[in-house]
Protein backbone atom coordinates (compact mmCIF):
# COMPACT_ATOMS: atom_id res chain seq x y z
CA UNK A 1 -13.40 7.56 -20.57
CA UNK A 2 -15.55 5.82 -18.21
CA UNK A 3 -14.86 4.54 -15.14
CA UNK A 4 -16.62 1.35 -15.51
CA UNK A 5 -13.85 0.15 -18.00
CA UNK A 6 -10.88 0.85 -15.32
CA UNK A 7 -9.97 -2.38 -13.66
CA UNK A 8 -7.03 -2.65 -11.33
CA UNK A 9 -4.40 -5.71 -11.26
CA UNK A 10 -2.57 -6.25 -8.14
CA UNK A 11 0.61 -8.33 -8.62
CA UNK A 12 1.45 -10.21 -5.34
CA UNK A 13 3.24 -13.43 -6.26
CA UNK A 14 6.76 -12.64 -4.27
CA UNK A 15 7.96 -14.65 -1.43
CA UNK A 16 9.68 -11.82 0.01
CA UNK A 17 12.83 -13.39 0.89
CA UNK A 18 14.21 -10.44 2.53
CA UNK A 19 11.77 -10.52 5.22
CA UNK A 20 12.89 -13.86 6.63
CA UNK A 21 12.36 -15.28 9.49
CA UNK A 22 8.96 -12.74 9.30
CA UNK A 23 8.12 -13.87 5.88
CA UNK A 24 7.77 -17.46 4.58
CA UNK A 25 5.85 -19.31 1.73
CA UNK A 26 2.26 -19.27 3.31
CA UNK A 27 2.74 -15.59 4.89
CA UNK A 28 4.90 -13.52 2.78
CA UNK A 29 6.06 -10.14 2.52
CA UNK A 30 2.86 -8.88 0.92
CA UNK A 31 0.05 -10.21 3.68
CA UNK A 32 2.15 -9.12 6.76
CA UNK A 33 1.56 -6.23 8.62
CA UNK A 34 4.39 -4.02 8.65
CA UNK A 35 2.79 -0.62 9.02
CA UNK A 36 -0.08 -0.17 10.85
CA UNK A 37 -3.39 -2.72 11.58
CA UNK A 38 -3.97 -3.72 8.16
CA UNK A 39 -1.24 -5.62 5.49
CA UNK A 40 0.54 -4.52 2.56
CA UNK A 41 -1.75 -5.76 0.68
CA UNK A 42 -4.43 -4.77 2.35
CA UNK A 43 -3.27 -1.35 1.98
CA UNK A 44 -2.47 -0.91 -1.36
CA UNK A 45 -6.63 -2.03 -2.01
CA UNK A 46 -7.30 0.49 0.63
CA UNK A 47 -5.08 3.50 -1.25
CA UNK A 48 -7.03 2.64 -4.81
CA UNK A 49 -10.35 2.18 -3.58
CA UNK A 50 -11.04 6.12 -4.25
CA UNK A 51 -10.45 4.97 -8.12
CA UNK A 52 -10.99 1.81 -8.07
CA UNK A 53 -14.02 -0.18 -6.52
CA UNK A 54 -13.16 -4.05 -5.39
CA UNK A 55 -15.34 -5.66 -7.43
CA UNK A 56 -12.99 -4.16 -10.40
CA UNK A 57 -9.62 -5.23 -8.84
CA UNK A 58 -8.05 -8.45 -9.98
CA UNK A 59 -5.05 -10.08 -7.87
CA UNK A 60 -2.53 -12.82 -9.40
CA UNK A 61 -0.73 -14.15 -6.20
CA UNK A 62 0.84 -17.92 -5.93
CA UNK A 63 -0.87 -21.37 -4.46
CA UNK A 64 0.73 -20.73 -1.07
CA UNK A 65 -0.77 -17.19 -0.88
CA UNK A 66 -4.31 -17.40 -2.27
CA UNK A 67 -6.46 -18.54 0.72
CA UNK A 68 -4.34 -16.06 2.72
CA UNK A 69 -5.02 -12.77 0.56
CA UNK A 70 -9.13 -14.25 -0.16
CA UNK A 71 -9.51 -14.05 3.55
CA UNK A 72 -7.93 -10.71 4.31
CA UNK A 73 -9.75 -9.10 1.01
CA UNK A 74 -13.37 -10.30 1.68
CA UNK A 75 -14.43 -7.37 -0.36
CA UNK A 76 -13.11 -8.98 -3.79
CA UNK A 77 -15.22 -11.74 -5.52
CA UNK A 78 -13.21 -15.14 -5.10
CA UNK A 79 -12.77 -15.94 -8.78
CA UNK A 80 -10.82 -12.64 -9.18
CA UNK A 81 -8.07 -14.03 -6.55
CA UNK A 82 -5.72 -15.95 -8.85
CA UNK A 83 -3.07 -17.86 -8.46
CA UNK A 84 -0.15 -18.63 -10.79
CA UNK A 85 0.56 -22.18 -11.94
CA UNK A 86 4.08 -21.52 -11.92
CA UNK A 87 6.31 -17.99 -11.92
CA UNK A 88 6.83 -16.86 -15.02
CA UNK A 89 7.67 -13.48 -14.25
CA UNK A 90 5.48 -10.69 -15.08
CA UNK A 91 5.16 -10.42 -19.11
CA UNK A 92 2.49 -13.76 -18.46
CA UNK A 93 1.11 -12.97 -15.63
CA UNK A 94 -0.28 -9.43 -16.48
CA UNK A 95 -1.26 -10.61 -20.32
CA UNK A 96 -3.20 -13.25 -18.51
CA UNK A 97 -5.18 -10.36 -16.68
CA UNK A 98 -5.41 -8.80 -19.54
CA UNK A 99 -6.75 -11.91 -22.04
CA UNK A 100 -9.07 -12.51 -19.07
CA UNK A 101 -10.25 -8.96 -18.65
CA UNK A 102 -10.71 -8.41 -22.50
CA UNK A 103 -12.91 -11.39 -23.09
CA UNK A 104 -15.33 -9.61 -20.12
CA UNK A 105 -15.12 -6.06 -21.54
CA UNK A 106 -13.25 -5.21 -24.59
CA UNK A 107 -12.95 -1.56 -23.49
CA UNK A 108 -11.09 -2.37 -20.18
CA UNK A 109 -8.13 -0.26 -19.56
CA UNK A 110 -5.52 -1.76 -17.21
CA UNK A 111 -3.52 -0.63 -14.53
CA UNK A 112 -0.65 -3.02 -12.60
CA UNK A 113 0.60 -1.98 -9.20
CA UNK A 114 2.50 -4.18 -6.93
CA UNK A 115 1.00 -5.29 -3.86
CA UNK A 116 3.89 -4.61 -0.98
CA UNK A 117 4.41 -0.93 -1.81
CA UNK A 118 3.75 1.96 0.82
CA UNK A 119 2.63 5.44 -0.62
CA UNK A 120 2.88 7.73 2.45
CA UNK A 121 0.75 10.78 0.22
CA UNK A 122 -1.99 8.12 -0.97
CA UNK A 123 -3.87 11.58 -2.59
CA UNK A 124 -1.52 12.97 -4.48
CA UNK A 125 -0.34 9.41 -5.68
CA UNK A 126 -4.39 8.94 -7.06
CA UNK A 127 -3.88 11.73 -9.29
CA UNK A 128 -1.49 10.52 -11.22
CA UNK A 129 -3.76 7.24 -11.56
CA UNK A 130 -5.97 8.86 -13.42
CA UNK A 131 -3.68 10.97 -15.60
CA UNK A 132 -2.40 7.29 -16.75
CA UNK A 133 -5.45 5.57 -17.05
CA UNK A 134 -6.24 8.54 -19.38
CA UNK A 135 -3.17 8.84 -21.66
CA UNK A 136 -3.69 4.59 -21.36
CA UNK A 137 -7.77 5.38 -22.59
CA UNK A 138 -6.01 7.59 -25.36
CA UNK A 139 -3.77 4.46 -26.48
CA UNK A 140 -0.57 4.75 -24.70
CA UNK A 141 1.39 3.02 -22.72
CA UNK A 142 1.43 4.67 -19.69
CA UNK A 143 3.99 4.15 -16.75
CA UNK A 144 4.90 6.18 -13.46
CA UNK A 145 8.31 7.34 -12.99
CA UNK A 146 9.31 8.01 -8.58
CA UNK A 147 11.39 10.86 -8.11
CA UNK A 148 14.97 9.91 -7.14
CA UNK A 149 15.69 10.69 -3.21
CA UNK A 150 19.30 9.17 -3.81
CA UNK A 151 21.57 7.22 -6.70
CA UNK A 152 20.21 3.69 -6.22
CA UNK A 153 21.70 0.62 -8.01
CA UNK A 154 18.73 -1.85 -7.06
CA UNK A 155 16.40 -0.09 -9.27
CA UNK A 156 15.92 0.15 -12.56
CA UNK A 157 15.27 3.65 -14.63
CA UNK A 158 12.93 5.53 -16.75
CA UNK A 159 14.78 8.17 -18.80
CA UNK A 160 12.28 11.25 -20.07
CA UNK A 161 13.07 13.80 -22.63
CA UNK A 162 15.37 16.74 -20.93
CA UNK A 163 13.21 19.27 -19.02
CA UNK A 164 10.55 16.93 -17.93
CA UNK A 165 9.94 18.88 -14.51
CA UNK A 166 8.47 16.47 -11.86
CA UNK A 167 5.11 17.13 -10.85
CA UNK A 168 3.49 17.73 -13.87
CA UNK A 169 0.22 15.71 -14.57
CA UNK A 170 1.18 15.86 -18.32
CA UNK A 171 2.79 12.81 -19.57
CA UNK A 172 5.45 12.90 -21.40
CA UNK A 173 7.39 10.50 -24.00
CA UNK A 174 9.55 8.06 -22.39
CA UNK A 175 13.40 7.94 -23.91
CA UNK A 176 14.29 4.53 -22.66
CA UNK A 177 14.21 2.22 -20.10
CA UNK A 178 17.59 1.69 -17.90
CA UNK A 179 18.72 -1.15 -16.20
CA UNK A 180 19.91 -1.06 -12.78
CA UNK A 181 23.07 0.71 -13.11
CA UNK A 182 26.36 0.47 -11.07
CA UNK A 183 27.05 3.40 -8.27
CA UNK A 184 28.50 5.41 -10.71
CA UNK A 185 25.61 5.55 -13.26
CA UNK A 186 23.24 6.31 -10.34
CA UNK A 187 25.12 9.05 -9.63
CA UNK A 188 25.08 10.12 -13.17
CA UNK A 189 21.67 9.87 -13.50
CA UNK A 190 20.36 11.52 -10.03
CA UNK A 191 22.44 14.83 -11.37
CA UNK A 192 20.89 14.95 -15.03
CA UNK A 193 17.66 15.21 -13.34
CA UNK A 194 15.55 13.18 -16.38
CA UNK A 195 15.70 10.05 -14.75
CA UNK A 196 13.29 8.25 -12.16
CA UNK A 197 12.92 4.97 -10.72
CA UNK A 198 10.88 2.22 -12.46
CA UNK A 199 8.37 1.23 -9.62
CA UNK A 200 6.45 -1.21 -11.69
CA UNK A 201 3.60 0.53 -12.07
CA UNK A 202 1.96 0.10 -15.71
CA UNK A 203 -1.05 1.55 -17.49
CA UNK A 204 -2.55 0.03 -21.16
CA UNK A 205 -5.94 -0.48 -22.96
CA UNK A 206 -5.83 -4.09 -22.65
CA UNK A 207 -6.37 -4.27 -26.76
CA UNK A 208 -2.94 -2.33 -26.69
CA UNK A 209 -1.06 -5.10 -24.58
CA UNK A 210 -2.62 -7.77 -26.02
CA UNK A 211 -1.47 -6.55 -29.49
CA UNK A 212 1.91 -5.77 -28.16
CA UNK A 213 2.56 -9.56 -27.08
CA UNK A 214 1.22 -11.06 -30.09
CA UNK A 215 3.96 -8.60 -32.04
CA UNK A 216 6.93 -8.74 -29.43
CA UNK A 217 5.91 -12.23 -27.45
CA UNK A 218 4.17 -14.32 -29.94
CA UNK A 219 4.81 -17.72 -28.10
CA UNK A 220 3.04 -16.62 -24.67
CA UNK A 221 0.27 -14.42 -26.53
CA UNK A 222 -0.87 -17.87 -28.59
CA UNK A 223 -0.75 -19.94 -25.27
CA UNK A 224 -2.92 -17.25 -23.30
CA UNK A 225 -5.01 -16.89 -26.66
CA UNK A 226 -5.88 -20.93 -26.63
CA UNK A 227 -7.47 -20.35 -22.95
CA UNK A 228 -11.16 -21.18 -23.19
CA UNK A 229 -13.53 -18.49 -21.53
CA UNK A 230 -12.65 -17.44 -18.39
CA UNK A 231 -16.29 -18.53 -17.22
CA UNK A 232 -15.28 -21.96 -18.66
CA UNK A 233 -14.76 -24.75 -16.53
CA UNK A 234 -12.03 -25.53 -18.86
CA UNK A 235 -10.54 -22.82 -17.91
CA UNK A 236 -8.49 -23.70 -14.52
CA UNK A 237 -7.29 -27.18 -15.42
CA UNK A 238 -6.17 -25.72 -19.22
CA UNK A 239 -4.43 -22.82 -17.26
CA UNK A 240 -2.79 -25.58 -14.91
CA UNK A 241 -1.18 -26.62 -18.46
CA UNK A 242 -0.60 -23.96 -20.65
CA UNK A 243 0.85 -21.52 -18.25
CA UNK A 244 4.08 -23.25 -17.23
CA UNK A 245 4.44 -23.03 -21.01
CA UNK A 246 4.61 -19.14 -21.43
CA UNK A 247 8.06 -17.69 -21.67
CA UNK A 248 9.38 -16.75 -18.53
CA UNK A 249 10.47 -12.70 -18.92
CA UNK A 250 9.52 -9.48 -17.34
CA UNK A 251 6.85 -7.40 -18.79
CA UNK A 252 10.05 -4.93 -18.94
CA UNK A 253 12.59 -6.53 -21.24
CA UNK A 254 9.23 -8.27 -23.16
CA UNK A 255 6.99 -5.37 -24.31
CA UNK A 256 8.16 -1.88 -22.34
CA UNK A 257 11.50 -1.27 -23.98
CA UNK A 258 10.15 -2.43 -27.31
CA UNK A 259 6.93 -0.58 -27.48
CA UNK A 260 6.75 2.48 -29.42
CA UNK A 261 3.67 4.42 -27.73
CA UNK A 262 5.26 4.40 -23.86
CA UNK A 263 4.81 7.90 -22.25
CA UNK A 264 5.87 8.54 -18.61
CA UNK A 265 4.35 10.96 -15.46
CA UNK A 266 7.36 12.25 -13.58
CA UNK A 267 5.95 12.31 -10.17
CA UNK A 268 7.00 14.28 -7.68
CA UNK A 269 7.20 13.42 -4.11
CA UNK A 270 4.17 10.89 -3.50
CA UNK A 271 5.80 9.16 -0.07
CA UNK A 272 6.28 6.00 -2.50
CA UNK A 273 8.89 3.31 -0.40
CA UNK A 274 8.78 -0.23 -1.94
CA UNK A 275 9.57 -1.72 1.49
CA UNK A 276 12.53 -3.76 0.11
CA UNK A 277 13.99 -5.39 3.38
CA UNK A 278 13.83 -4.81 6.88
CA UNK A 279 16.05 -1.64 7.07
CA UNK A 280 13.52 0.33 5.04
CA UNK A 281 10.66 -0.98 7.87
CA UNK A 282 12.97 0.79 10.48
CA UNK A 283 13.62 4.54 8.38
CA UNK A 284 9.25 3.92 8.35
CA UNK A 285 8.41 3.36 11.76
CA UNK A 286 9.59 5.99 14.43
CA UNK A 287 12.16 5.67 16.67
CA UNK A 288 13.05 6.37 20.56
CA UNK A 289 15.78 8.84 21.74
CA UNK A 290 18.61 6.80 20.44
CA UNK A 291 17.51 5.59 17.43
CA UNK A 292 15.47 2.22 17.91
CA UNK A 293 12.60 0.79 16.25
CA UNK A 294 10.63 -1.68 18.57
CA UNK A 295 7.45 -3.28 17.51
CA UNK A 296 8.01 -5.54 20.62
CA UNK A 297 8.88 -5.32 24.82
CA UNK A 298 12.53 -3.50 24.65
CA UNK A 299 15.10 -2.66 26.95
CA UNK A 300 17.65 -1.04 25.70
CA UNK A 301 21.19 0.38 27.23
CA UNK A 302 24.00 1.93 25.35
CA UNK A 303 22.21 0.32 22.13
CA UNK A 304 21.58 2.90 19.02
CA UNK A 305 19.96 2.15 15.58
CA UNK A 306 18.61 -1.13 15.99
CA UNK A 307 15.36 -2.67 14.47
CA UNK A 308 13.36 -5.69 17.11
CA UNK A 309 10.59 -7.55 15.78
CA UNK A 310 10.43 -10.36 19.04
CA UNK A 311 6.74 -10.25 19.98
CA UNK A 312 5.55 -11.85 23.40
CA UNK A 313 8.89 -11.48 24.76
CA UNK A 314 11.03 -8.58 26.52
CA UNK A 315 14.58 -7.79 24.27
CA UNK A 316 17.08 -6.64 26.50
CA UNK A 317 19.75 -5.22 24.37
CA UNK A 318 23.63 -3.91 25.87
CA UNK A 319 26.21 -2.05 23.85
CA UNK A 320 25.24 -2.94 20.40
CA UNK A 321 24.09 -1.19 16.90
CA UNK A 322 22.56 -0.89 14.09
CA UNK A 323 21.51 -4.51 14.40
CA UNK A 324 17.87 -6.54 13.30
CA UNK A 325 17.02 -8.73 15.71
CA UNK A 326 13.26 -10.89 14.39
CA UNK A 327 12.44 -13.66 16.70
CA UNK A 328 9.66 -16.53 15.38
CA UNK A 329 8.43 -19.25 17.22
CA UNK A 330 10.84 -21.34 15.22
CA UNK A 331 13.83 -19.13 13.74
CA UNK A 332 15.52 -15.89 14.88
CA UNK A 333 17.64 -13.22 12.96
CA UNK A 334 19.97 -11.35 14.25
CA UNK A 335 21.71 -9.08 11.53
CA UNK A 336 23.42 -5.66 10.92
CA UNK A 337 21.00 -3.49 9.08
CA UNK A 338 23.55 -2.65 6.40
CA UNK A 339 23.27 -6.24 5.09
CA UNK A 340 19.41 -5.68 5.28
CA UNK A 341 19.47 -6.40 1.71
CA UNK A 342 20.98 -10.21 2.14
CA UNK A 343 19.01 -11.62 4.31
CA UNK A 344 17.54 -13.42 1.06
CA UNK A 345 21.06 -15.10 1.09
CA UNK A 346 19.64 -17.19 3.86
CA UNK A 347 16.89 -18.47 2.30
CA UNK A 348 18.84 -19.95 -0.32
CA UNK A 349 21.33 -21.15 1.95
CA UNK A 350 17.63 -22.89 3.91
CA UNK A 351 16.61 -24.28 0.10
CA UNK A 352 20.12 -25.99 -0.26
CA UNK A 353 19.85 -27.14 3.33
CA UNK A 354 16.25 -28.41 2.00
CA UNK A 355 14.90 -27.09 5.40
CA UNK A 356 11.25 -26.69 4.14
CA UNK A 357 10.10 -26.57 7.39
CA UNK A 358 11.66 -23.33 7.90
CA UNK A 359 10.97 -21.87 4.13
């Protein structure tokens, strides 16, 4: 296998609804800066640069995003900086990376990881990188399965053969793929042991995906076919067409749980957090003597387990917890961190309101 054919797709295209007031059309979830000095985003290039040079990373973001992400990633060339015509889920937007990157090199072997992930052991998570893009070189389908920490419903599942043991650099045949299961499933499936989450992290030879559309897909694989060279300059205003066209599905329910050559690497503990809302920012960032997060001036009395995110200004909190407070120069949120997961209620409550100016 050589690493000249290993190319790297970065899927940042979310609006990261959760993240409101923080996170709005032109500065989502996935350019912010959460963690540290340097964005999600920005991050997750970082983490695969050991693998992965810039100059063979590809991103697929949206209109509102694209200037954004080109200016924080310098380091990749411009034309590899796309941006969707419309969401069509995932199934169209990777098998345009990979019609794109197959017409350039018809060796290229593909991996997809989402751009707003944090992978606390960034080592450990790069070997099992290259165990996939192996097994993907051999002419698998190659996906990475996160240990279960707890029985989650908002995720869905990858169920291996029984006694997979996690940690193993092996791959090994994937049973099926689960959907997100009710409390009681989760539970079911964090005692068997064989089942991990699905973090949306995918691994082909991008001959093997291409010919997996065409047989599962046909519809979207003929529209992405009909694209003239990528080095066209056709090939923007045809995209600006054809795409919207392209059945919108998942790259799940369209190829993954059809495809017959899908093996799985049952990693064990790589630090891997998806940062799905605000609550999982707070159990990241440490905390004071009673349990607060502050990435802003706070004062706090009597106050335990809150999240603040109010920058330029002192908080003063008194007698309250468990709360996220977010202050913007136009919108604050004030929440309790177990509804964390809601706050993307708002924004459609904003859309219906047709309060753009706050979207």
């Amino acid at each position: 296998m050589s690493k000249d054919n290993l190319y790297g797709l970065i899927l940042a295209g979310g609006r990261g609804t959760r993240f409101w007031p923080r996170s709005r059309r032109n500065q989502a979830k996935q350019v912010l800066r959460f963690l540290g000095e340097r964005s999600l985003i920005q991050q997750t290039v970082d983490r695969l640069r050991p693998a992965l040079p810039p100059e063979r990373l590809w991103i697929i973001t949206n209109e509102h995003l694209q200037a954004e992400i080109a200016r924080q990633l310098p380091e990749i060339p411009k034309r590899q900086i796309l941006a969707e015509p419309a969401q069509r889920n995932t199934a169209p937007c990777i098998g345009l990376a990979a019609q794109i990157l197959h017409s350039l090199d018809e060796h290229s072997v593909l991996g997809v990881f989402p751009a707003d992930h944090v992978i606390g052991k960034p080592q450990r998570f790069l070997r099992y990188v290259r165990s996939a893009y192996r097994a993907a070189n051999d002419g698998h389908i190659a996906v990475l399965g996160i240990m279960p920490r707890w029985a989650e419903t908002g995720y869905g599942y990858i169920e291996f053969p029984s006694g997979v043991a996690a940690g193993s650099f092996e791959s090994a045949p994937v049973r099926r793929f689960r959907e997100k299961p009710d409390l009681a499933t989760a539970k079911r499936f964090l005692k068997a042991g064989r089942f991990y989450w699905n973090a949306g992290m995918f691994f082909w030879k991008t001959s093997v995906l291409l010919d997996a559309l065409r047989e599962h897909q046909p519809k979207t694989a003929s529209i992405l076919a009909s694209l003239p060279s990528f080095h066209s300059r056709r090939f923007l205003p045809q995209l600006r067409d054809a795409f919207p066209l392209c059945e919108n599905i998942s790259i799940d329910y369209a190829v993954l749980e059809k495809a017959r050559n899908v093996v799985g690497f049952a990693t064990d503990d790589i630090g891997w957090n998806d940062v799905g809302s605000w609550n999982a920012v707070y159990e990241l960032l440490p905390r004071d003597t009673w349990g607060n997060v502050a990435v802003s001036d706070l004062l706090a009395e009597a106050s335990t387990g809150n999240y603040v995110d109010a920058r330029g200004k002192l908080v003063a909190l008194l007698g309250v917890k468990d709360l996220i407070v977010v202050d913007t120069p136009d919108a604050l949120l004030v929440a309790d961190r177990s509804k964390a997961q809601q706050v993307g209620e708002l924004v459609k409550l904003l859309e219906k309101k047709k309060r753009d100016d706050l979207l």
